[in-house]
C-alpha atoms as a PDB file:
ATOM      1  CA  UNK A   1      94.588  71.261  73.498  1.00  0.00           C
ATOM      2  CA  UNK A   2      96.123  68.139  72.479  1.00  0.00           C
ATOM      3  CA  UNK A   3      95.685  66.493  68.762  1.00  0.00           C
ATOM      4  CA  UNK A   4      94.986  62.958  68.342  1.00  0.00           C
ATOM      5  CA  UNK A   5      97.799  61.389  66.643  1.00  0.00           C
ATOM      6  CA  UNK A   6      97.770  58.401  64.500  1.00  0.00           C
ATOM      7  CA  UNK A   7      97.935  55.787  67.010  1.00  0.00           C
ATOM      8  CA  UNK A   8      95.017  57.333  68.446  1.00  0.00           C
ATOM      9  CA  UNK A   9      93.432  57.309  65.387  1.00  0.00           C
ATOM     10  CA  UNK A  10      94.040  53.191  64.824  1.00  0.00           C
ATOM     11  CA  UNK A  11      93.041  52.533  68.226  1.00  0.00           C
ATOM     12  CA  UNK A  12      90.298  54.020  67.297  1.00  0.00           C
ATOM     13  CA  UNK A  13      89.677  52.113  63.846  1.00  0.00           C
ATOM     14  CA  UNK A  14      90.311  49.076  65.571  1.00  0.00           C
ATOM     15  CA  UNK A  15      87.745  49.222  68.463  1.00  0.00           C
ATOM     16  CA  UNK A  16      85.123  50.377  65.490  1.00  0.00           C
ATOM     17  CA  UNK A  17      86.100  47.216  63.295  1.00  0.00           C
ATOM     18  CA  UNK A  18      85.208  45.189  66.449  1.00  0.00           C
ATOM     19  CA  UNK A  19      81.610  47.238  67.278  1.00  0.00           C
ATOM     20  CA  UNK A  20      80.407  46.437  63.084  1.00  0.00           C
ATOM     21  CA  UNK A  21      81.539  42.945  64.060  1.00  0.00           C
ATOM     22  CA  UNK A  22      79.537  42.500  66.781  1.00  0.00           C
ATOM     23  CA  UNK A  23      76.674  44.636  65.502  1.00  0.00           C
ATOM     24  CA  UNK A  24      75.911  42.108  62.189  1.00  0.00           C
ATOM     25  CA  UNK A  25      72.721  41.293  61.725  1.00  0.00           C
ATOM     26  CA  UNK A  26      72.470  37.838  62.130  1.00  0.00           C
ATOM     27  CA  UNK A  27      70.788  35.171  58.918  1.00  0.00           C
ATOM     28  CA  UNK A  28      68.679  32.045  59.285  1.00  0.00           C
ATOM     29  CA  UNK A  29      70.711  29.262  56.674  1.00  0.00           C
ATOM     30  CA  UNK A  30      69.977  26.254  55.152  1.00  0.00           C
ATOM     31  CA  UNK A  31      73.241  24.046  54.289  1.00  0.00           C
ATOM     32  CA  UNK A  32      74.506  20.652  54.214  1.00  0.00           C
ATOM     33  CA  UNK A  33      77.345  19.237  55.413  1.00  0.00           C
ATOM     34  CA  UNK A  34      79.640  17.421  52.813  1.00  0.00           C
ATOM     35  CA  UNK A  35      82.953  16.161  53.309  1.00  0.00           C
ATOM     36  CA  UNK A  36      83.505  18.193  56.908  1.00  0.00           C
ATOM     37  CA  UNK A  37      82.317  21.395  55.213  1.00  0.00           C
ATOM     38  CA  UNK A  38      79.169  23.105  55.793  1.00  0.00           C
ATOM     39  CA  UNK A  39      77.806  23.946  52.124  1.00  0.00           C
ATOM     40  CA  UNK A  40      74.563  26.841  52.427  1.00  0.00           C
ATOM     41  CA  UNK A  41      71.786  25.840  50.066  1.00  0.00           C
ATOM     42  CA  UNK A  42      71.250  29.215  48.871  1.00  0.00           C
ATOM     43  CA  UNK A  43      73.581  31.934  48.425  1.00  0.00           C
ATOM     44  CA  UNK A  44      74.821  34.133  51.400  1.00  0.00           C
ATOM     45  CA  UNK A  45      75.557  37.511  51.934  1.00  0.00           C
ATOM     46  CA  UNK A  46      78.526  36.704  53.717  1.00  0.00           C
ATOM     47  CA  UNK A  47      82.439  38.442  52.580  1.00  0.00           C
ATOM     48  CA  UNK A  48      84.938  35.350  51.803  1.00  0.00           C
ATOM     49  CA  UNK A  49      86.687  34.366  54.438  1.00  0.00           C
ATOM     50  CA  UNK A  50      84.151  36.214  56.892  1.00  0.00           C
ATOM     51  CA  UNK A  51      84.141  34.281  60.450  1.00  0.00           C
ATOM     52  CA  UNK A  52      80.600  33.063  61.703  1.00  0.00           C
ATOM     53  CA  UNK A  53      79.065  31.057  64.702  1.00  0.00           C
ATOM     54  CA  UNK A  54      77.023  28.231  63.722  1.00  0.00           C
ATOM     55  CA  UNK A  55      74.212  26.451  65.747  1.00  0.00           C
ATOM     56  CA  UNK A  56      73.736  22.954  64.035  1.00  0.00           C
ATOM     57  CA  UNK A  57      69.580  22.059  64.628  1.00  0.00           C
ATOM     58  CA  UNK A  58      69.405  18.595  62.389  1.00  0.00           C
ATOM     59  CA  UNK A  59      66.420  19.071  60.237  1.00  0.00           C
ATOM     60  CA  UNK A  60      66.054  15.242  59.637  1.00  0.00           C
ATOM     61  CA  UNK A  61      66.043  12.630  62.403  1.00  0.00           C
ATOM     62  CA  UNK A  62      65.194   8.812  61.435  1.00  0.00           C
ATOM     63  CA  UNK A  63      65.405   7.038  65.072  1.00  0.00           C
ATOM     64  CA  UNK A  64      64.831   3.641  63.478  1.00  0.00           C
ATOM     65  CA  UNK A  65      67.645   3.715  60.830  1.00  0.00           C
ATOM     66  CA  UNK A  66      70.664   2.170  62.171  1.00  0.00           C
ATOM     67  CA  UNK A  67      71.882   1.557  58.924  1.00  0.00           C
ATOM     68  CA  UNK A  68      75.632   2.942  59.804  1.00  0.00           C
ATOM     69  CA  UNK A  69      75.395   0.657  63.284  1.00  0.00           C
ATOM     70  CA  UNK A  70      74.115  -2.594  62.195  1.00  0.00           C
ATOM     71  CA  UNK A  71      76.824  -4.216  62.374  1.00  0.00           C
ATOM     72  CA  UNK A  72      77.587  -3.663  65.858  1.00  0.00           C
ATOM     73  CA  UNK A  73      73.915  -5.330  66.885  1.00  0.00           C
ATOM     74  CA  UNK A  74      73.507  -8.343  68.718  1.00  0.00           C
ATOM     75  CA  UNK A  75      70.347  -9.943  66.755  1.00  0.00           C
ATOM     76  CA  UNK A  76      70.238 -13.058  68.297  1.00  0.00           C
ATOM     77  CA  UNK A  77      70.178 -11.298  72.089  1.00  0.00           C
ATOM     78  CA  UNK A  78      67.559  -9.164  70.837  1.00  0.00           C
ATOM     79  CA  UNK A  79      65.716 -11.609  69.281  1.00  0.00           C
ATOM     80  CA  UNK A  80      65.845 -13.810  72.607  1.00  0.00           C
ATOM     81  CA  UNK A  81      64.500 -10.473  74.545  1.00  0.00           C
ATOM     82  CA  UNK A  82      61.540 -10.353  72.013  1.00  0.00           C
ATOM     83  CA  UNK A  83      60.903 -14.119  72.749  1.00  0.00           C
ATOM     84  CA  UNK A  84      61.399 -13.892  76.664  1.00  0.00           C
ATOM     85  CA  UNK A  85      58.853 -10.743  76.795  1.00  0.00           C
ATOM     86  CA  UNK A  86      56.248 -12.781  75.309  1.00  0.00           C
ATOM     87  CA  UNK A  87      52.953 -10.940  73.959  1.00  0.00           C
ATOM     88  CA  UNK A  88      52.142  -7.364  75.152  1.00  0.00           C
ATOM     89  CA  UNK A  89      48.942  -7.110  76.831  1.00  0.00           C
ATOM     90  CA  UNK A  90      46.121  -5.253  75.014  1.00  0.00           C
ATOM     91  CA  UNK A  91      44.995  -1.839  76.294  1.00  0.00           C
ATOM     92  CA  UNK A  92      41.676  -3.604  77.641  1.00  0.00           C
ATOM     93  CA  UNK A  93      43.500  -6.685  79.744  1.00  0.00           C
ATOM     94  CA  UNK A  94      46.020  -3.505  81.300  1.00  0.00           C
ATOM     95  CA  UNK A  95      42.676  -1.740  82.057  1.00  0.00           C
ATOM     96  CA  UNK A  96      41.417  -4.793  83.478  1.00  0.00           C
ATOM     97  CA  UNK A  97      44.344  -4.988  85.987  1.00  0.00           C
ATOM     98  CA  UNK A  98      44.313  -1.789  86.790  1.00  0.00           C
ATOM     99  CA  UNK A  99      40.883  -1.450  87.548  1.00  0.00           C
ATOM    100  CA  UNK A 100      41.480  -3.809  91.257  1.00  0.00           C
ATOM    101  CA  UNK A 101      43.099  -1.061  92.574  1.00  0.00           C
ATOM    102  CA  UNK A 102      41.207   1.871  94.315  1.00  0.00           C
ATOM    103  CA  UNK A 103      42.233   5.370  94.545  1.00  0.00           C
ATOM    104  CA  UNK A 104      45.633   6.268  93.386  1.00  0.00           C
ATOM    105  CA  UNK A 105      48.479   3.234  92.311  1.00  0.00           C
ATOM    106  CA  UNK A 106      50.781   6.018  92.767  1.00  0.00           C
ATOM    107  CA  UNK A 107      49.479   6.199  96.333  1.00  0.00           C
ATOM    108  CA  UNK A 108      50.171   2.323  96.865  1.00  0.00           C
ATOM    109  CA  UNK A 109      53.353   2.201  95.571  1.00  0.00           C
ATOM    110  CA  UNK A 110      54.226   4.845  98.219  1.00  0.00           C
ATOM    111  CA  UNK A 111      52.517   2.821 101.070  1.00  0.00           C
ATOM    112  CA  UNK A 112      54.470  -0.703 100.314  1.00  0.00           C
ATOM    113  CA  UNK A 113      57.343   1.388 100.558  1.00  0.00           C
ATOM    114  CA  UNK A 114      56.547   2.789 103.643  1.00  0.00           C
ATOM    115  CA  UNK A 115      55.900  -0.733 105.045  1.00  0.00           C
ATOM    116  CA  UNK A 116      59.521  -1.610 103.895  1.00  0.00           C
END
């Protein structure tokens, strides 16, 4: 019988270091990022130095602020495409319109193309 010597035996450490790493249970955290560093809100049970995969899901999304982009807008283009559109019809005058049309406008669409 043959006795596992000590590279055996680190081998063997080794593979186990990399089973409790990939065995961690894994933590739901809160942080913010400052200054190209992700700071947690609350503390972690995490050793220094410890390596971790992060998943970045913005909590906060403002789709009007264009504060940091301003600058690059063309106002006076958008301003002419808000003049050029005119008025947007009301629900009712759009109902209106709509109501010439029997059956399915998706269906008519599909015959003028056809006729093309």
């Amino acid at each position: 019988m043959r006795v596992a010597g000590p590279i055996v035996a680190r081998k063997w450490m080794v593979e186990r270091s990399h089973l409790s790493y990939y065995c961690g249970m894994s933590q739901h955290i809160n942080a913010i990022f400052i200054d190209g560093v992700f700071r947690p809100e609350q503390p972690v049970n995490l050793a220094d130095g410890e390596r971790v995969s992060l998943t970045v899901d913005p909590q906060q999304c403002l789709v009007d602020d264009l504060s940091d982009v301003r600058d690059l807008l063309d106002t006076d283009f958008a301003e002419a495409c808000r003049q050029k559109a005119g008025k947007a019809p009301s629900l009712e005058a759009v109902r209106q319109a709509l109501s010439a049309y029997e059956g399915s406008l998706s269906d008519l669409i599909c015959e003028e193309r056809d006729e093309r």
